[in-house]
N, C-alpha and C. Protein backbone atom coordinates (compact mmCIF):
# COMPACT_ATOMS: atom_id res chain seq x y z
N UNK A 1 -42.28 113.94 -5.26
CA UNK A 1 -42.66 113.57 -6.61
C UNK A 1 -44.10 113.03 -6.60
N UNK A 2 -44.80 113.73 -7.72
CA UNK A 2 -46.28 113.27 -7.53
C UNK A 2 -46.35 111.88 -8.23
N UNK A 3 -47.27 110.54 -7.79
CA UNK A 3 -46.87 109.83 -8.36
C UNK A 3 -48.57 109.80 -9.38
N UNK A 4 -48.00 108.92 -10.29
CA UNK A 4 -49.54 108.63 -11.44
C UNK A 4 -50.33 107.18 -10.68
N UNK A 5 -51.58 107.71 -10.61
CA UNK A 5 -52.78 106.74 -10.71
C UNK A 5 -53.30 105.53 -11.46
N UNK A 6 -53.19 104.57 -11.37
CA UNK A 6 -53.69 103.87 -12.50
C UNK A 6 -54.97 103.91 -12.99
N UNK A 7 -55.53 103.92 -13.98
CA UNK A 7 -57.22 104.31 -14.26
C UNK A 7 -57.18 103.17 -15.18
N UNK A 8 -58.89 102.91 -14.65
CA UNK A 8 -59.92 101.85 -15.68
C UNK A 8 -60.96 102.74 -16.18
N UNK A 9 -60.85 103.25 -17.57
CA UNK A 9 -62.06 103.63 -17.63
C UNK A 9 -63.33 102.64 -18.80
N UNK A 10 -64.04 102.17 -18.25
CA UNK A 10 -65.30 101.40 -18.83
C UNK A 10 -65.71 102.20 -20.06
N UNK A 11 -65.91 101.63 -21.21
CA UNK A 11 -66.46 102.59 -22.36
C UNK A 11 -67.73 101.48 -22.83
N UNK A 12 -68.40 101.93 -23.25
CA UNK A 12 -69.21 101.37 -24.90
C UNK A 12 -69.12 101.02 -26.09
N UNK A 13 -69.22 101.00 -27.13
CA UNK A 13 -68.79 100.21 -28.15
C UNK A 13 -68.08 101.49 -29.06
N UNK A 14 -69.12 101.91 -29.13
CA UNK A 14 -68.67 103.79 -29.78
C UNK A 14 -67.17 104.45 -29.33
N UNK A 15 -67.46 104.66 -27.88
CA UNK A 15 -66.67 104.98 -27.34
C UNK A 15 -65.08 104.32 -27.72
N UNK A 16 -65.25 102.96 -27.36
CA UNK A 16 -64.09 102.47 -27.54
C UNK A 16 -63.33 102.23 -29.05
N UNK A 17 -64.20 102.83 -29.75
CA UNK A 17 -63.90 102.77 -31.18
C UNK A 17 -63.55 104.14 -31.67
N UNK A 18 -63.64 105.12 -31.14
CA UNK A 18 -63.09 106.72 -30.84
C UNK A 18 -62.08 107.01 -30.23
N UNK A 19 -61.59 105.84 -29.33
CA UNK A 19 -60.16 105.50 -28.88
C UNK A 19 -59.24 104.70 -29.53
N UNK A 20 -59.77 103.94 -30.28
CA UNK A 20 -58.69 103.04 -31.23
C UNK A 20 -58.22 103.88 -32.56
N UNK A 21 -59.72 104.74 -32.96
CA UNK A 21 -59.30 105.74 -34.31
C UNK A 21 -57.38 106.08 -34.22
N UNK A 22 -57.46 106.81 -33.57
CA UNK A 22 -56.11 107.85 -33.86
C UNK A 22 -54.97 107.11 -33.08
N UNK A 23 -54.76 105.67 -33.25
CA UNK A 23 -53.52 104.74 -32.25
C UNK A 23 -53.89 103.48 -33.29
N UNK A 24 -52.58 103.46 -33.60
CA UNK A 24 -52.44 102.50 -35.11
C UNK A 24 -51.16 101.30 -34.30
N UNK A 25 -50.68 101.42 -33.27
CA UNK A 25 -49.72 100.25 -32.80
C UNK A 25 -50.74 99.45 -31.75
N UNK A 26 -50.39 98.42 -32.02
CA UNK A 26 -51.09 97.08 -31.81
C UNK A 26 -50.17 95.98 -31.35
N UNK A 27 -50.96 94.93 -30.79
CA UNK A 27 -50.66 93.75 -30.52
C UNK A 27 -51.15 92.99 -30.97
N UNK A 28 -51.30 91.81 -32.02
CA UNK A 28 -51.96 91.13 -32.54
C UNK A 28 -52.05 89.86 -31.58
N UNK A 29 -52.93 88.93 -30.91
CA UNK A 29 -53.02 87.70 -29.99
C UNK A 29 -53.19 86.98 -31.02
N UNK A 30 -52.77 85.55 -31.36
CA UNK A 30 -53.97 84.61 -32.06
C UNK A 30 -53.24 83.48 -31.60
N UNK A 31 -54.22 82.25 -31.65
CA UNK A 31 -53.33 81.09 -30.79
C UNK A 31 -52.74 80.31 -31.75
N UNK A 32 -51.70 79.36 -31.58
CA UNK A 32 -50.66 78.70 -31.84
C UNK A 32 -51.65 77.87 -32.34
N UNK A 33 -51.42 76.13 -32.91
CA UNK A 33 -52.16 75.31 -33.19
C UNK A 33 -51.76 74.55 -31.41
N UNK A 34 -50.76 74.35 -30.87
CA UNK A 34 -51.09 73.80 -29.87
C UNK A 34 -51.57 74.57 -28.77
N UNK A 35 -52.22 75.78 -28.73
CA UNK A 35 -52.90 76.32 -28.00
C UNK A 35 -52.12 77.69 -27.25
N UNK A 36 -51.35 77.63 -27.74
CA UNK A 36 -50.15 79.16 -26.51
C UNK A 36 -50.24 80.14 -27.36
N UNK A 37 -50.12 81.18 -26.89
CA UNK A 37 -50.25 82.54 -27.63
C UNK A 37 -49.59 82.92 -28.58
N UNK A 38 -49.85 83.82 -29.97
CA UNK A 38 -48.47 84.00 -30.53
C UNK A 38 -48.76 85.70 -30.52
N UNK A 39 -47.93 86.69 -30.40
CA UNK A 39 -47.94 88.37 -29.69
C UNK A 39 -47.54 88.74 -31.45
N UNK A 40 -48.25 89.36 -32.14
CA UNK A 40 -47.44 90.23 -33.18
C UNK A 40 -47.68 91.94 -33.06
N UNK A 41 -46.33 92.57 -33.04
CA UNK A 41 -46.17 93.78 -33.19
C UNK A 41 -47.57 94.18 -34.49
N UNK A 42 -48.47 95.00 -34.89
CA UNK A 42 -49.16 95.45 -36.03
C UNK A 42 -49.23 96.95 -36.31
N UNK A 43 -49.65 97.40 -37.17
CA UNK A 43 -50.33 98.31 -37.85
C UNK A 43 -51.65 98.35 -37.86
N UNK A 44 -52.37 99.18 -37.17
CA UNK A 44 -54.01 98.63 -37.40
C UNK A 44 -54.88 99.91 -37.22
N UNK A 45 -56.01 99.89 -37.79
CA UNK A 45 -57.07 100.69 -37.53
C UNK A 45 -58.65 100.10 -37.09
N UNK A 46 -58.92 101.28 -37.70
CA UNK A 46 -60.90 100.85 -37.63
C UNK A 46 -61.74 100.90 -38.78
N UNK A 47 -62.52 100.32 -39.37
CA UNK A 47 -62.92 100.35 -40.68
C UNK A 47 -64.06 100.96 -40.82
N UNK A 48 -64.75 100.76 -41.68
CA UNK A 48 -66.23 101.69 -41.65
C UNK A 48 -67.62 101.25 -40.68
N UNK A 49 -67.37 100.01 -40.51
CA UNK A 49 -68.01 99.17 -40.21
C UNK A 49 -67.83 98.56 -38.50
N UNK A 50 -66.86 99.47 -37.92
CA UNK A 50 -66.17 99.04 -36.74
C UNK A 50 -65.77 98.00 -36.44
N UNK A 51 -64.30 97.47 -37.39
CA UNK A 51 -63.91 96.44 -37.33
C UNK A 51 -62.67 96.71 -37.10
N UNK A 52 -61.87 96.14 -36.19
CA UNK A 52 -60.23 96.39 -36.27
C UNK A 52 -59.60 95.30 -37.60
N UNK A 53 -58.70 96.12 -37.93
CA UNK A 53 -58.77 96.43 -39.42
C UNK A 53 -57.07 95.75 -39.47
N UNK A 54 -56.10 95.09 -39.85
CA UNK A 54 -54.48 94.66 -39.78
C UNK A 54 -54.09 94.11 -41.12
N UNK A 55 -53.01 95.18 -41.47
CA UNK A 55 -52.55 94.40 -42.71
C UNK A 55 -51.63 93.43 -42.84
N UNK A 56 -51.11 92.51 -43.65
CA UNK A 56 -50.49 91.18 -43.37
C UNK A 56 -50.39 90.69 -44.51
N UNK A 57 -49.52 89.59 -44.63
CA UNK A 57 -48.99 88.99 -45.61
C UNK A 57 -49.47 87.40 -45.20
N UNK A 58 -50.14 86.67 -46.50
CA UNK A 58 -51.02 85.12 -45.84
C UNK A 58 -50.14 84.26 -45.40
N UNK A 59 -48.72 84.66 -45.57
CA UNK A 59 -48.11 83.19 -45.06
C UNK A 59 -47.23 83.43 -43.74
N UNK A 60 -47.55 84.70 -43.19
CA UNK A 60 -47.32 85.10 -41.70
C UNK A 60 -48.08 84.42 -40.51
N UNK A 61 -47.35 83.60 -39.65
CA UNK A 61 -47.51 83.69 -38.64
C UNK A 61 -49.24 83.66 -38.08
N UNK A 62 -49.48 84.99 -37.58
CA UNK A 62 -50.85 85.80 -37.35
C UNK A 62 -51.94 85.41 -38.24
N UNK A 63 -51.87 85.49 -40.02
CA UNK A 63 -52.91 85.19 -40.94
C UNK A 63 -53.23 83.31 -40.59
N UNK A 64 -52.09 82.54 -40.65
CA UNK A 64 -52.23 81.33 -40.19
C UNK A 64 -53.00 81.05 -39.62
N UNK A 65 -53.06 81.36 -37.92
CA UNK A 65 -53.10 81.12 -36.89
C UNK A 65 -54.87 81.80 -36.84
N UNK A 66 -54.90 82.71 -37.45
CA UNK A 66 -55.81 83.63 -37.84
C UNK A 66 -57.45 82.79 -38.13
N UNK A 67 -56.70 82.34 -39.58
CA UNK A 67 -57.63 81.32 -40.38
C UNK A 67 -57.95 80.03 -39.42
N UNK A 68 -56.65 79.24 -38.70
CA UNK A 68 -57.51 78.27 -38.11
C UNK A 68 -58.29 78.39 -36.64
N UNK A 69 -58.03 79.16 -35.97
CA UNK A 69 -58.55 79.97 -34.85
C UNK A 69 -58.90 81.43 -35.02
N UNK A 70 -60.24 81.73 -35.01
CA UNK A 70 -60.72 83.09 -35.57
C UNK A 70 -60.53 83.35 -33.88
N UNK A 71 -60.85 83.34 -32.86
CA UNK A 71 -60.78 83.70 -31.61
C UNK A 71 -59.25 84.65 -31.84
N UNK A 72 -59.47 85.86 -31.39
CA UNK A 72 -58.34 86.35 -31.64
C UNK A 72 -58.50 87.98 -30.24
N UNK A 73 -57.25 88.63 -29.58
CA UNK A 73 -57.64 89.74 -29.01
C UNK A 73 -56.21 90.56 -29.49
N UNK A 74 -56.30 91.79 -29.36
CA UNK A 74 -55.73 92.77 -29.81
C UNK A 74 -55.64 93.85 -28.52
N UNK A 75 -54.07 94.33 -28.28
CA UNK A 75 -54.32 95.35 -27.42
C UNK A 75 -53.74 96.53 -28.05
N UNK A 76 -54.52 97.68 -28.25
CA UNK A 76 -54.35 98.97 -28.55
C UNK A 76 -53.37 99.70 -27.43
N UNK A 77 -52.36 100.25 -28.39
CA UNK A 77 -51.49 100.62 -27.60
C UNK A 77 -51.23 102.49 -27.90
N UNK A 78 -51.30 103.13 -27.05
CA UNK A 78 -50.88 104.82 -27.29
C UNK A 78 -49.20 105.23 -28.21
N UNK A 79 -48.84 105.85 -28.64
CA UNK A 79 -47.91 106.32 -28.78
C UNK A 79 -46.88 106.41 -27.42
N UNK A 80 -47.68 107.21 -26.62
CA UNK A 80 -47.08 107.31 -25.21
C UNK A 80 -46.44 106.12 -24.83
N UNK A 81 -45.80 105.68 -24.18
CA UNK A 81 -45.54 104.13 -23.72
C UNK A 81 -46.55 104.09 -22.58
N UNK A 82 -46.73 104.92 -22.03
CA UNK A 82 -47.12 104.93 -20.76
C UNK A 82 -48.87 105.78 -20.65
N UNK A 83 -49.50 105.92 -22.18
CA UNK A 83 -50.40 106.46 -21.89
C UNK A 83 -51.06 104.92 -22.09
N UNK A 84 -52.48 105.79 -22.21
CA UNK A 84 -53.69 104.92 -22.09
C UNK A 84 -53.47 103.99 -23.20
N UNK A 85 -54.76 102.30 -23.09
CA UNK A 85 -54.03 101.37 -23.60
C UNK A 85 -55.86 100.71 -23.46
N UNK A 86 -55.88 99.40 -24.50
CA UNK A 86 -57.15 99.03 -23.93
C UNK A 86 -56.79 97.49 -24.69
N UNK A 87 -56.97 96.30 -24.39
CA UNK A 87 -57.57 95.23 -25.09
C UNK A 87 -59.22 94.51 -25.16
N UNK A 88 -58.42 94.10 -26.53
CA UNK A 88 -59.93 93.67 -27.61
C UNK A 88 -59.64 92.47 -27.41
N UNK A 89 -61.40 91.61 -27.25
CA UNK A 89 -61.61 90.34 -27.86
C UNK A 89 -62.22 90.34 -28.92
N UNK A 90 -62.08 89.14 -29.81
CA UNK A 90 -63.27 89.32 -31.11
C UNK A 90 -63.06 87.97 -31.68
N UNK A 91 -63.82 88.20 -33.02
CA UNK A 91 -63.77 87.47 -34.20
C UNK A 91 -63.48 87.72 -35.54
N UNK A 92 -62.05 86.72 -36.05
CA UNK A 92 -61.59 87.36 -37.70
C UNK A 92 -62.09 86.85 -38.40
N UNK A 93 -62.23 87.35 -39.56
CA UNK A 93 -61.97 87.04 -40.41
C UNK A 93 -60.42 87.26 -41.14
N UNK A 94 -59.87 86.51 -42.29
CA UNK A 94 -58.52 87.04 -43.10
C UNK A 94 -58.99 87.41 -44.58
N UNK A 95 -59.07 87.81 -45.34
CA UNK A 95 -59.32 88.63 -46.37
C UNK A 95 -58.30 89.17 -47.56
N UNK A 96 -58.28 87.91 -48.71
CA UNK A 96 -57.07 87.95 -49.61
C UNK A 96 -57.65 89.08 -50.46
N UNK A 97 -56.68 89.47 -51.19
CA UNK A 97 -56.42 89.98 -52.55
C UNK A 97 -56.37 88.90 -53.47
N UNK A 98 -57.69 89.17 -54.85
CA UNK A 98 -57.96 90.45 -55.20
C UNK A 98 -59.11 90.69 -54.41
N UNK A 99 -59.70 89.52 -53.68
CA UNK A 99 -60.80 89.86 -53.02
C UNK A 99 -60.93 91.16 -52.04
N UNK A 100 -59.95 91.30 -51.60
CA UNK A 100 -59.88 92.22 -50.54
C UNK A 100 -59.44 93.81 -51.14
N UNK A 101 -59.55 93.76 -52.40
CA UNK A 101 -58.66 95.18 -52.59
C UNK A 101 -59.87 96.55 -52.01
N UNK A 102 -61.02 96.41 -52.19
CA UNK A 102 -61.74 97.30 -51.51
C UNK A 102 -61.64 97.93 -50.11
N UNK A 103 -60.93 96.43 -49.15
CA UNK A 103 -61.11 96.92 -47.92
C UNK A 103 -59.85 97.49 -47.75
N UNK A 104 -58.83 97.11 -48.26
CA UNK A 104 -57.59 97.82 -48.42
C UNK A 104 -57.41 99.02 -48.44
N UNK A 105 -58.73 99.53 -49.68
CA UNK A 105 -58.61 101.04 -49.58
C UNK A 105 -59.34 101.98 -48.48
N UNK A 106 -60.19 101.06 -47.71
CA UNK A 106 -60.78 101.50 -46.94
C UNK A 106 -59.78 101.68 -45.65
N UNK A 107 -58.98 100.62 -45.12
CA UNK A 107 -58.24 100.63 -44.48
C UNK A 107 -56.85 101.73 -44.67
N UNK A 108 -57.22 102.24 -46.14
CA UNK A 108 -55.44 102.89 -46.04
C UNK A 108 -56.16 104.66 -45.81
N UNK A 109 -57.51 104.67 -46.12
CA UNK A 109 -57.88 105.97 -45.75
C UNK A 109 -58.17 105.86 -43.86
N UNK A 110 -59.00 105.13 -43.73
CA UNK A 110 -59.15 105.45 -42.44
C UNK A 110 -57.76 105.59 -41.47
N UNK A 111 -56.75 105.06 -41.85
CA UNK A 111 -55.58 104.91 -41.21
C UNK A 111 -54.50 106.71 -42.17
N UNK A 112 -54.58 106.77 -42.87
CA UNK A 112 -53.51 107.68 -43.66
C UNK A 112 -54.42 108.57 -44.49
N UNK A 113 -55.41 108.52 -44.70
CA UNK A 113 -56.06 109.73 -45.37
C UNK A 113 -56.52 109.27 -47.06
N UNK A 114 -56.17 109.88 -48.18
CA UNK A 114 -56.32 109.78 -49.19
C UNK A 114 -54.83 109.70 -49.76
N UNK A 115 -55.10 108.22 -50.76
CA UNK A 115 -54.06 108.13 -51.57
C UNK A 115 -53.15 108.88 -53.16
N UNK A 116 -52.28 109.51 -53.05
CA UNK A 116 -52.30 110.30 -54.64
C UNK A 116 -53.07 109.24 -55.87
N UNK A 117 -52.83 108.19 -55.43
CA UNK A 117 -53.12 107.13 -56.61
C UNK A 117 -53.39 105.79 -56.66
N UNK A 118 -54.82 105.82 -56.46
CA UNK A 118 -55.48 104.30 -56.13
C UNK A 118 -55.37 103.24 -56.65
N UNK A 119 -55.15 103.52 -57.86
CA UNK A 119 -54.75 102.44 -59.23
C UNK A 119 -53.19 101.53 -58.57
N UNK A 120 -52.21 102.59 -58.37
CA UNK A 120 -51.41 102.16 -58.43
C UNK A 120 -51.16 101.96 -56.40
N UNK A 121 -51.97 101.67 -55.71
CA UNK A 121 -51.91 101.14 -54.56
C UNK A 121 -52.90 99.99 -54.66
N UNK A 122 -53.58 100.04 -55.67
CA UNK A 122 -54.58 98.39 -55.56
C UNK A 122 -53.19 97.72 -56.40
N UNK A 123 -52.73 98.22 -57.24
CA UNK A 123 -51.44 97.10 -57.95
C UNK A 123 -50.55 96.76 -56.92
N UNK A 124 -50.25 97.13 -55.81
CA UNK A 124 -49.25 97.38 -55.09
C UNK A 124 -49.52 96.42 -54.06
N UNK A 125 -51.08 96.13 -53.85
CA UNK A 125 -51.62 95.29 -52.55
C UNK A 125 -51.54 93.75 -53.53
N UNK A 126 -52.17 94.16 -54.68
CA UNK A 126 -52.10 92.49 -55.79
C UNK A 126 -50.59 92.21 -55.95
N UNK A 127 -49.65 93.01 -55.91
CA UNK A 127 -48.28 92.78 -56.09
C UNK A 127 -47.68 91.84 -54.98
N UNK A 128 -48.08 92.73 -53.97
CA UNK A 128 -47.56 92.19 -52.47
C UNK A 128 -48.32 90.59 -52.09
N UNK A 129 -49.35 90.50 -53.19
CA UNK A 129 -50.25 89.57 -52.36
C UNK A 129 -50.50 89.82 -50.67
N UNK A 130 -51.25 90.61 -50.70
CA UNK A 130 -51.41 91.05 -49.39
C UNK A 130 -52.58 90.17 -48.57
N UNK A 131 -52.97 90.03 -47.27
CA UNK A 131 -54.01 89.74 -46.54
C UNK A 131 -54.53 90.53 -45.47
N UNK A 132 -55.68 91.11 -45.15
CA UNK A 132 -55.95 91.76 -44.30
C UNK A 132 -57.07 91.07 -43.15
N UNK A 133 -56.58 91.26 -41.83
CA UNK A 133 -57.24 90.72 -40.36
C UNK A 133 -58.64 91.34 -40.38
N UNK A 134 -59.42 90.75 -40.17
CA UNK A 134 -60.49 91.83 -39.99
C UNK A 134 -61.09 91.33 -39.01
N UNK A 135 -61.10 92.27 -37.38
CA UNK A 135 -61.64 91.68 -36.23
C UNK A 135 -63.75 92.35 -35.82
N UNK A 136 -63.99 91.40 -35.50
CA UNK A 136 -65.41 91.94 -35.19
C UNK A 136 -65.08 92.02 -33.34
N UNK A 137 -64.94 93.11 -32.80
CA UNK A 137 -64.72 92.98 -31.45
C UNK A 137 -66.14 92.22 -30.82
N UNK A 138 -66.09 91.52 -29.70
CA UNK A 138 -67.42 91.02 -28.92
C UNK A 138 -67.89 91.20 -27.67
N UNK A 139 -66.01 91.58 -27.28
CA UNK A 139 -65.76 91.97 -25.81
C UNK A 139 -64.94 92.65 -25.71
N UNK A 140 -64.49 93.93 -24.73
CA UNK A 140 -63.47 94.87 -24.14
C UNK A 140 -63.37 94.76 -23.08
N UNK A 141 -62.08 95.31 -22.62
CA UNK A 141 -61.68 95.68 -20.75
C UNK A 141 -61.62 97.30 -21.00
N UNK A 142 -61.38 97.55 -19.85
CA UNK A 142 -61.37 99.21 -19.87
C UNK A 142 -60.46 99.58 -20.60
N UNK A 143 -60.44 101.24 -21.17
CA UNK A 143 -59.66 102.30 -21.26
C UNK A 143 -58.44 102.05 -19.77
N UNK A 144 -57.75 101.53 -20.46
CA UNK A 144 -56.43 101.37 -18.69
C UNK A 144 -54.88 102.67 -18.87
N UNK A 145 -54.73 103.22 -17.84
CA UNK A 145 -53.49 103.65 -17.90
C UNK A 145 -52.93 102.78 -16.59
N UNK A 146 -51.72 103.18 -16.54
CA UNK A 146 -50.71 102.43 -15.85
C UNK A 146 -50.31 103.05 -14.75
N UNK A 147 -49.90 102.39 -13.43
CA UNK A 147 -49.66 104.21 -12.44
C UNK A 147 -49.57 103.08 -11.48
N UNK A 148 -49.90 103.59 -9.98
CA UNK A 148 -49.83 102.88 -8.62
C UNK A 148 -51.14 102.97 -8.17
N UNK A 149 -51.82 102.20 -7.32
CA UNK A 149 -52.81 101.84 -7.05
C UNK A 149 -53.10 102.98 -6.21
N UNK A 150 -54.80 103.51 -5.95
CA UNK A 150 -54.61 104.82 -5.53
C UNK A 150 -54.82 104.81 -4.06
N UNK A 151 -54.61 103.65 -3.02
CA UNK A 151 -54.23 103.79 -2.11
C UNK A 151 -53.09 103.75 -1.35
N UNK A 152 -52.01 103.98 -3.02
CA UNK A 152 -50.74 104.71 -2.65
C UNK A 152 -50.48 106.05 -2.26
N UNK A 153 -51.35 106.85 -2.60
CA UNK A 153 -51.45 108.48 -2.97
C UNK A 153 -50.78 109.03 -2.25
């Protein structure tokens, strides 16, 4: 049985933002108030502006934790379980409605395309009272897959 390699691959800012495009499952990091991690499952993209992009509700958890500690990292995760994978450091911002309904729509194209009906998805984000994460990355680790070290081979 052939076995898999583990790989680091080093990217650039570009780069690593051409890898997050098309992989919308996430890990959201943000710290606790007494300092320990809190892990949220997300939904996320990239915005126009190369920002990782998470939608949310303000009295979750993540938006909390969000607002009083902007220090926040995110690990991009493949569909694959086992494909490639990368974590983000950065800085949030959180971003209410109605203030936010712009980036909303920005976020629901870059993630899903075009909506039949914008009207009635900006009512839908003011309905929900929605909040959206908005990370400025500052730092990355590699493009990583998972495997055995290659002086297993």
């Amino acid at each position: 049985m052939t076995r898999t390699i583990a790989t680091n691959t080093t990217v650039e800012l570009d780069d690593l933002l051409e890898f997050i495009r098309p992989r919308h499952r996430m890990l959201l990091i943000t710290r606790r108030a007494d300092g320990y991690p809190q892990a949220s499952p997300v939904t996320g993209g990239v915005d126009d502006s190369g920002r990782v992009v998470i939608s949310t509700y303000p009295e979750r958890a993540k938006a909390h934790n969000a607002r009083m500690r902007p220090e926040v990292s995110v690990v991009v995760l493949s569909d694959d379980w086992n494909g490639p994978w990368v974590q983000i450091d950065g800085t949030c911002e959180v971003l209410d409605v109605p203030e936010a309904l712009d980036a909303f729509v920005e976020y629901f194209r870059n993630i899903s395309g075009e909506h039949p009906d914008w009207d009635e998805y900006r009512q839908a984000m003011l309905d929900q009272g929605k909040a959206l994460i908005r990370i400025t990355p500052t730092r990355w680790g590699p493009v990583a897959t998972g495997g055995f070290p290659a002086r297993l081979t």
